[in-house]
Protein backbone atom coordinates (compact mmCIF):
# COMPACT_ATOMS: atom_id res chain seq x y z
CA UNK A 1 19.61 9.16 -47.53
CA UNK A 2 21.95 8.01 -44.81
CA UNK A 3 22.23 4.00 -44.34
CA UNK A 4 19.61 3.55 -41.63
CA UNK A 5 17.09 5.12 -43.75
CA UNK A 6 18.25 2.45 -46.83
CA UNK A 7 18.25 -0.15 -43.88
CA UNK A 8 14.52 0.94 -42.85
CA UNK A 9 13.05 0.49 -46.48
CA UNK A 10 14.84 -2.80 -47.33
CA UNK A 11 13.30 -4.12 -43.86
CA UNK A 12 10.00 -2.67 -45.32
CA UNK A 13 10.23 -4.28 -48.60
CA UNK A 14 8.97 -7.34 -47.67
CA UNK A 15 9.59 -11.11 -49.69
CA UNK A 16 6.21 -12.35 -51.14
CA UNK A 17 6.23 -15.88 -50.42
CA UNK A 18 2.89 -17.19 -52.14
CA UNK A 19 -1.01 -15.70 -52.50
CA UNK A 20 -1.07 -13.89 -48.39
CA UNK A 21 2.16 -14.81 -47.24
CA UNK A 22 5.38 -12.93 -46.79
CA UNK A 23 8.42 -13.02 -44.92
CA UNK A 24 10.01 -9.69 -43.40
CA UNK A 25 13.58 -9.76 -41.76
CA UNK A 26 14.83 -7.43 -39.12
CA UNK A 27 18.24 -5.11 -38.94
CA UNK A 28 21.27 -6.24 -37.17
CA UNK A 29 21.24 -3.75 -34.52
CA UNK A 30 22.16 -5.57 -31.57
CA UNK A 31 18.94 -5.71 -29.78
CA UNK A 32 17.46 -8.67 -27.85
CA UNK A 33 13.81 -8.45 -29.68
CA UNK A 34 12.10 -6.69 -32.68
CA UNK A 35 11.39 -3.24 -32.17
CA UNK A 36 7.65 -3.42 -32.06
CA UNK A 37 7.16 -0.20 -34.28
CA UNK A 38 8.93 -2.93 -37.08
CA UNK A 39 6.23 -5.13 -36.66
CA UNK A 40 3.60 -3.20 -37.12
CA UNK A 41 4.96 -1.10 -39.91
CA UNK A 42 5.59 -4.71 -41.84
CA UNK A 43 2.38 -6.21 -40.90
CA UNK A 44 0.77 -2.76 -42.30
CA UNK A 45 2.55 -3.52 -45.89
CA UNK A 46 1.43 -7.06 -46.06
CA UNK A 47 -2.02 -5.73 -45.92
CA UNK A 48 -1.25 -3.37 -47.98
CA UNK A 49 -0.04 -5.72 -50.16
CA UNK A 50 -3.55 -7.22 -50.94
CA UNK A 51 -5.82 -4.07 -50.96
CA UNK A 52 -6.31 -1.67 -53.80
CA UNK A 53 -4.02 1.13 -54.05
CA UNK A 54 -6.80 3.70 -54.33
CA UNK A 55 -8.11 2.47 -50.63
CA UNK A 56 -5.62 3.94 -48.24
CA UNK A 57 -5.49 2.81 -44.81
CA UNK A 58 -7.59 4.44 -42.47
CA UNK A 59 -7.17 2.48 -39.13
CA UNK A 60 -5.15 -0.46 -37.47
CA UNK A 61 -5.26 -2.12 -34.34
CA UNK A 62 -2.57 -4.33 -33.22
CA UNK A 63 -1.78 -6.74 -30.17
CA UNK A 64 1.33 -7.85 -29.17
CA UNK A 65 1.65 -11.28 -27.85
CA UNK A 66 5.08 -12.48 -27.56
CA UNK A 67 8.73 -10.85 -27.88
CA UNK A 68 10.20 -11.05 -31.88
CA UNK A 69 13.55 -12.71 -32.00
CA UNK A 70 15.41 -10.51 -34.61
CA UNK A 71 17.25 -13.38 -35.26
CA UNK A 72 15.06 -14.88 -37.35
CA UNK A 73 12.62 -13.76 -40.23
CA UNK A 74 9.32 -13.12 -39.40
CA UNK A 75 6.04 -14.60 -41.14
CA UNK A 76 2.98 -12.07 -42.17
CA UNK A 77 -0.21 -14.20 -43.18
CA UNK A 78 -2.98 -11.76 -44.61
CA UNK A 79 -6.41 -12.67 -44.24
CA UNK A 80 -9.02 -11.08 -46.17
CA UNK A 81 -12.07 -10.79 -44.09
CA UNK A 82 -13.70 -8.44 -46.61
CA UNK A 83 -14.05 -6.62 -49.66
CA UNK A 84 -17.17 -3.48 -49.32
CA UNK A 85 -18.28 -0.69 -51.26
CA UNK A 86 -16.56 1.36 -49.31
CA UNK A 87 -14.16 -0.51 -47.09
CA UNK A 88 -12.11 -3.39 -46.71
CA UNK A 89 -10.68 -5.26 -43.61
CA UNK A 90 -7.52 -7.33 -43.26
CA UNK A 91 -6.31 -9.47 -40.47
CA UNK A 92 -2.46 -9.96 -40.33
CA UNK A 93 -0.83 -13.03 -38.25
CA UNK A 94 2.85 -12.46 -37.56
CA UNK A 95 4.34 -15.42 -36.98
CA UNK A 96 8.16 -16.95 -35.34
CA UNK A 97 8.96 -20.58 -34.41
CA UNK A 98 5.38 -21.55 -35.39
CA UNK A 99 3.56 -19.09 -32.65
CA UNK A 100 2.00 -15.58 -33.67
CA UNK A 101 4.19 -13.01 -31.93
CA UNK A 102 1.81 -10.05 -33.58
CA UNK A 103 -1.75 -9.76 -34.21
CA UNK A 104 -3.03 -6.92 -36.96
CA UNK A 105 -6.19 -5.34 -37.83
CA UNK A 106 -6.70 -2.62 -40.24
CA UNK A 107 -9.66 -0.85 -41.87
CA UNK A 108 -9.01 0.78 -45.16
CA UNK A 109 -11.27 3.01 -47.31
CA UNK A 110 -12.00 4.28 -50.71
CA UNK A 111 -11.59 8.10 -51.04
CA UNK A 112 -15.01 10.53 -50.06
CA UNK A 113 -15.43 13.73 -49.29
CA UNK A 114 -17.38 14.67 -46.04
CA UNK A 115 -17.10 16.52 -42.66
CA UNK A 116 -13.59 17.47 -41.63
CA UNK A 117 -12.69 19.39 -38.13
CA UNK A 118 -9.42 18.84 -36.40
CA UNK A 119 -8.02 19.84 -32.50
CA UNK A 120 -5.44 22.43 -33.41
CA UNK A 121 -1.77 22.03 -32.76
CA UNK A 122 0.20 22.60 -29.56
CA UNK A 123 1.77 26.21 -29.30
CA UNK A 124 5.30 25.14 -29.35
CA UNK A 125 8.29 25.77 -30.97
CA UNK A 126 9.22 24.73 -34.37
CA UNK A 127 12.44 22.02 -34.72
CA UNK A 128 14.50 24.83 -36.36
CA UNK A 129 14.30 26.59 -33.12
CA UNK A 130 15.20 23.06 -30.79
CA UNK A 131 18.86 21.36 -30.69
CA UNK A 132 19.54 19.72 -33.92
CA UNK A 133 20.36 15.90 -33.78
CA UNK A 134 23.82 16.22 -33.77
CA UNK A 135 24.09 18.88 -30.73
CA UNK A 136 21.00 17.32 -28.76
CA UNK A 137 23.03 13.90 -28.47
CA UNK A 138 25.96 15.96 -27.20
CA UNK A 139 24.01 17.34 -25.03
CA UNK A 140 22.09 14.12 -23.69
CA UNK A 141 25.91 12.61 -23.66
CA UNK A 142 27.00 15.10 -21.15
CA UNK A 143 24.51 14.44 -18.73
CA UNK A 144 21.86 11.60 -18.98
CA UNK A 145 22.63 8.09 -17.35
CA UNK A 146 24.72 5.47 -19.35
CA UNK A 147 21.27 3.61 -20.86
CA UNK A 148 20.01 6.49 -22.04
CA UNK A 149 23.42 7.56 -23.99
CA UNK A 150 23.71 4.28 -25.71
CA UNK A 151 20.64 4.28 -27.21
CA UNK A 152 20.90 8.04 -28.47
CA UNK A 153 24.48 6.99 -29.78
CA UNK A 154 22.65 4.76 -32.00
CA UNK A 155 22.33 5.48 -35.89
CA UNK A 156 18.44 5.16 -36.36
CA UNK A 157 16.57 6.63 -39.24
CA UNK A 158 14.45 8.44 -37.35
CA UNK A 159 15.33 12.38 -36.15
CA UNK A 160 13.86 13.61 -32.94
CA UNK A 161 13.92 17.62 -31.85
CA UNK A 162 11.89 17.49 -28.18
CA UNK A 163 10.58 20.15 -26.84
CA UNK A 164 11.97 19.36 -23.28
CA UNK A 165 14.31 17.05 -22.40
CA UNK A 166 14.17 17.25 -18.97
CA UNK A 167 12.98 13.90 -18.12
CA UNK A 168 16.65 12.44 -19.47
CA UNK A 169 18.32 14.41 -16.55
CA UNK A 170 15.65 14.17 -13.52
CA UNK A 171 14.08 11.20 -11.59
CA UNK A 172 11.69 14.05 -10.09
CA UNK A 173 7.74 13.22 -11.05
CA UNK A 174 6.90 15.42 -14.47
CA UNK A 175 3.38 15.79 -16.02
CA UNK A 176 2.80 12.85 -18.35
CA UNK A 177 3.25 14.76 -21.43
CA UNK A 178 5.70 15.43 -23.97
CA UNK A 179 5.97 17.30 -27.11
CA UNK A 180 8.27 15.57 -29.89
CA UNK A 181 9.38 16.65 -33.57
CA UNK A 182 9.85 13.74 -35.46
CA UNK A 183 11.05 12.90 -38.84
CA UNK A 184 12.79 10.45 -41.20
CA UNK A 185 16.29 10.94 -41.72
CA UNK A 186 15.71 11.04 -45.99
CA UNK A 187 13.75 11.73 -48.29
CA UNK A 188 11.59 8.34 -49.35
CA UNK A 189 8.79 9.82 -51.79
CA UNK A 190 5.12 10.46 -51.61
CA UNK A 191 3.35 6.79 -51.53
CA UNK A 192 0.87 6.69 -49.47
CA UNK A 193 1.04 3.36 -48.71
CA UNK A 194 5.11 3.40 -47.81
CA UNK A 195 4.30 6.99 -46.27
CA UNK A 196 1.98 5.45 -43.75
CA UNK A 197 4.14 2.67 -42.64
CA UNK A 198 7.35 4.55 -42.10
CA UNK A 199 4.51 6.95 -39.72
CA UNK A 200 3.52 3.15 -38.02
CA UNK A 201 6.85 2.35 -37.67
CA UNK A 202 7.94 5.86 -35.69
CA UNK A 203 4.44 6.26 -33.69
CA UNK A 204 6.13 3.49 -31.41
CA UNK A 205 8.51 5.50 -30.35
CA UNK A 206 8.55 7.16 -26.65
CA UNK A 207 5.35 6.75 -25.98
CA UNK A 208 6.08 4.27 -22.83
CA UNK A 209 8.27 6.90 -21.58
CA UNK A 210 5.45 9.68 -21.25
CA UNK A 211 3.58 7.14 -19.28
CA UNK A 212 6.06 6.83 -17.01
CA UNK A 213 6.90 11.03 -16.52
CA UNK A 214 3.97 10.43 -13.28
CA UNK A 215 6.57 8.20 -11.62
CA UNK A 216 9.55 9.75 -12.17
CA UNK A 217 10.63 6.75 -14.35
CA UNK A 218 11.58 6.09 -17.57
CA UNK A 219 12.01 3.02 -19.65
CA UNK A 220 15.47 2.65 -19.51
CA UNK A 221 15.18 2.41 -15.84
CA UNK A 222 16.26 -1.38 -14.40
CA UNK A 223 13.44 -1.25 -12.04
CA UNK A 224 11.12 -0.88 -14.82
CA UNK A 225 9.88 -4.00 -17.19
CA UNK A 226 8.60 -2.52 -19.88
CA UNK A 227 7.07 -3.25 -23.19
CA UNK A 228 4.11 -2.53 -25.89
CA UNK A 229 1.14 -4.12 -25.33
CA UNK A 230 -1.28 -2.73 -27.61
CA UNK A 231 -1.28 -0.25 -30.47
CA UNK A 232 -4.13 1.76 -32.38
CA UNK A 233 -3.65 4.55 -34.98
CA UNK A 234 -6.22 6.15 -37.01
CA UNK A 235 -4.62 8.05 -40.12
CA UNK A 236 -6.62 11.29 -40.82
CA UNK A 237 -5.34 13.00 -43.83
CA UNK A 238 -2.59 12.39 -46.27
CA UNK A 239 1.40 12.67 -44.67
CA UNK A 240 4.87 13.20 -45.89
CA UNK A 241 7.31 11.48 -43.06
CA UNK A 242 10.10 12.66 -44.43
CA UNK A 243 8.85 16.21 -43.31
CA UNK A 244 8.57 16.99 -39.49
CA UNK A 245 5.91 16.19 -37.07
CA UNK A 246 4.88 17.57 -34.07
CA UNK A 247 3.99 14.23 -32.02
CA UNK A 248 2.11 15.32 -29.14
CA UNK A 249 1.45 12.68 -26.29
CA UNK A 250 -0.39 12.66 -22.93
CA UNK A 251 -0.93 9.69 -20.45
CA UNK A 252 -4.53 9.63 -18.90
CA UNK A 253 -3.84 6.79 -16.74
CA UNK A 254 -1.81 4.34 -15.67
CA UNK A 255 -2.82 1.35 -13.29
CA UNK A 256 -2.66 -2.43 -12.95
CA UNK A 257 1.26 -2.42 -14.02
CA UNK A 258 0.10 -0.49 -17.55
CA UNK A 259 0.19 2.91 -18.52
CA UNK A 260 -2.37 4.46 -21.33
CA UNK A 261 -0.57 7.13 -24.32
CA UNK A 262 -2.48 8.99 -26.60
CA UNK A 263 -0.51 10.62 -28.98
CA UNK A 264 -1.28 13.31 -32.15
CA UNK A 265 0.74 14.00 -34.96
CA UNK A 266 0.62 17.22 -37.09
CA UNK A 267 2.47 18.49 -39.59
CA UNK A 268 4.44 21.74 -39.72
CA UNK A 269 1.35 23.88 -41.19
CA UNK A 270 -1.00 22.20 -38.24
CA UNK A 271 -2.70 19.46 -39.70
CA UNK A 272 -3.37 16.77 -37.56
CA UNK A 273 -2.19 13.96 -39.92
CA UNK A 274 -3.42 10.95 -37.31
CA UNK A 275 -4.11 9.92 -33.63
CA UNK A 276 -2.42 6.91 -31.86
CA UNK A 277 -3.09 5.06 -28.52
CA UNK A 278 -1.07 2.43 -26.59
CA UNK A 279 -1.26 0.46 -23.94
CA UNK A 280 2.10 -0.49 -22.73
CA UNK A 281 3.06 -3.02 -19.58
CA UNK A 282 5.35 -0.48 -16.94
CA UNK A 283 5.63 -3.24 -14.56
CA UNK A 284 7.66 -2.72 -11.51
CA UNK A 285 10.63 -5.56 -12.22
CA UNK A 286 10.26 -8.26 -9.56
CA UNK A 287 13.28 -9.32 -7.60
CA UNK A 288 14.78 -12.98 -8.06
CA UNK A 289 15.47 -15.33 -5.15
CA UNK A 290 18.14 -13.58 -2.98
CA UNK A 291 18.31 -10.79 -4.90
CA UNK A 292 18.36 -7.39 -3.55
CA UNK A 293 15.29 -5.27 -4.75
């Protein structure tokens, strides 16, 4: 397990505070706000937290309403709306400087058997068969734009193979899709509960960027404001992050300065472990007073 993988599960091992309140802290990576695939992945474990460990999570939905200063911890109040049968719900506040900067909901259920049919898995190639970490980041170094080599120069615990990386090299307009292996960079167990967070905490990543293939765009582009503004997942059967995933994205839409990603993750043998949508702001940046657009 290399150290941002350690770093990842100490940010996920979250302080419990008192009955529904706990306190998670962010990694000193240099950036201006929380990554928002942190919040949700610690707002998911504070629910988690309070629900029985035989009712896996089934379904979140999160909002996010202000930027997370990573300077400071952030506060996850758990509010237990209800306890079924079947089911129970959880609301999760995240909260800085006394405003909620995240709002959760997730839906979690007791095991049953019942219908099960799945969309089957893009024809691609496997990640043995794409650039490794190591010689994809040489590559990318070589010839993508300065913004886009400093954040692949970045140790991060996740490992990404794409299938294409042609939009790092082209400004041309692409179809808003993109195929992505994905993976954690270490082996961290099977709990479900964990398991599902770490897959909460990497379904954030590069989906703004496939909304943004249309326009020839990307979001490290200065001319681009961009940031999550929504976030849904629905986990489908059980999932081993620490093994790859195919995640498969496509953007339906984009309009009124957002773009729509739907994204589906399966593992190696097919299964579609769980779908994701976001809606994410792609806002053309807006020019200051005297500035030069």
């Amino acid at each position: 397990m290399n150290d941002s993988v350690a770093g990842l599960l100490e940010t996920l091992d979250l302080e419990r505070l008192e009955e529904n309140l706990y306190r998670g802290t962010s990694p000193d990576v240099g950036w201006q706000r929380i990554f928002g695939g942190q919040v949700i992945a610690q707002a998911l474990i504070a629910a988690q937290r309070t629900v029985p460990a035989d009712r896996p999570v089934h379904s979140l939905h999160g909002y996010f309403v202000r930027p997370g200063d990573p300077g400071v911890p952030v506060i996850y109040e758990v509010r237990r709306i209800r306890d079924g049968g079947s089911f129970t719900t959880r609301i999760v506040v995240a909260i800085q400087h006394g405003a909620a900067i995240f709002t959760l909901s997730a839906s979690f259920q007791r095991f049953e058997e019942g219908l099960d049919h799945q969309i089957t898995r893009p024809d691609v190639p496997g990640p043995d068969a794409l650039p490794s970490g190591e010689a994809l980041t040489v590559e990318i170094l070589a010839r993508a734009p300065e913004a886009i080599r400093r954040y692949w120069t970045r140790p991060r615990p996740i490992e990404f193979r794409p299938v294409s990386t042609e939009h790092y090299f082209t400004d041309a307009k692409l179809a808003p899709e993109q195929r992505i292996w994905v993976r954690v960079l270490g082996e961290i167990g099977d709990d479900p509960a964990l398991n599902a967070a770490a897959l909460a905490y990497l379904s954030d990543m590069t989906l703004l960027d496939t909304s943004l293939f249309a326009h020839g765009l990307s979001v490290f582009d200065a001319r681009i404001q961009a940031a999550s503004l929504d976030h849904a997942m629905w986990f489908h059967r059980p999932v081993r992050v620490s093994q790859w995933l195919l995640y498969a994205q496509d953007s339906p839409s984009s309009s009124g300065g957002r773009g729509l990603t739907r994204g589906s993750l399966f593992d190696e043998a097919g299964v579609l472990v769980a779908s994701v949508a976001q809606e994410g702001l792609i806002r053309p940046r807006r020019s200051k007073p005297g500035e030069t657009a």
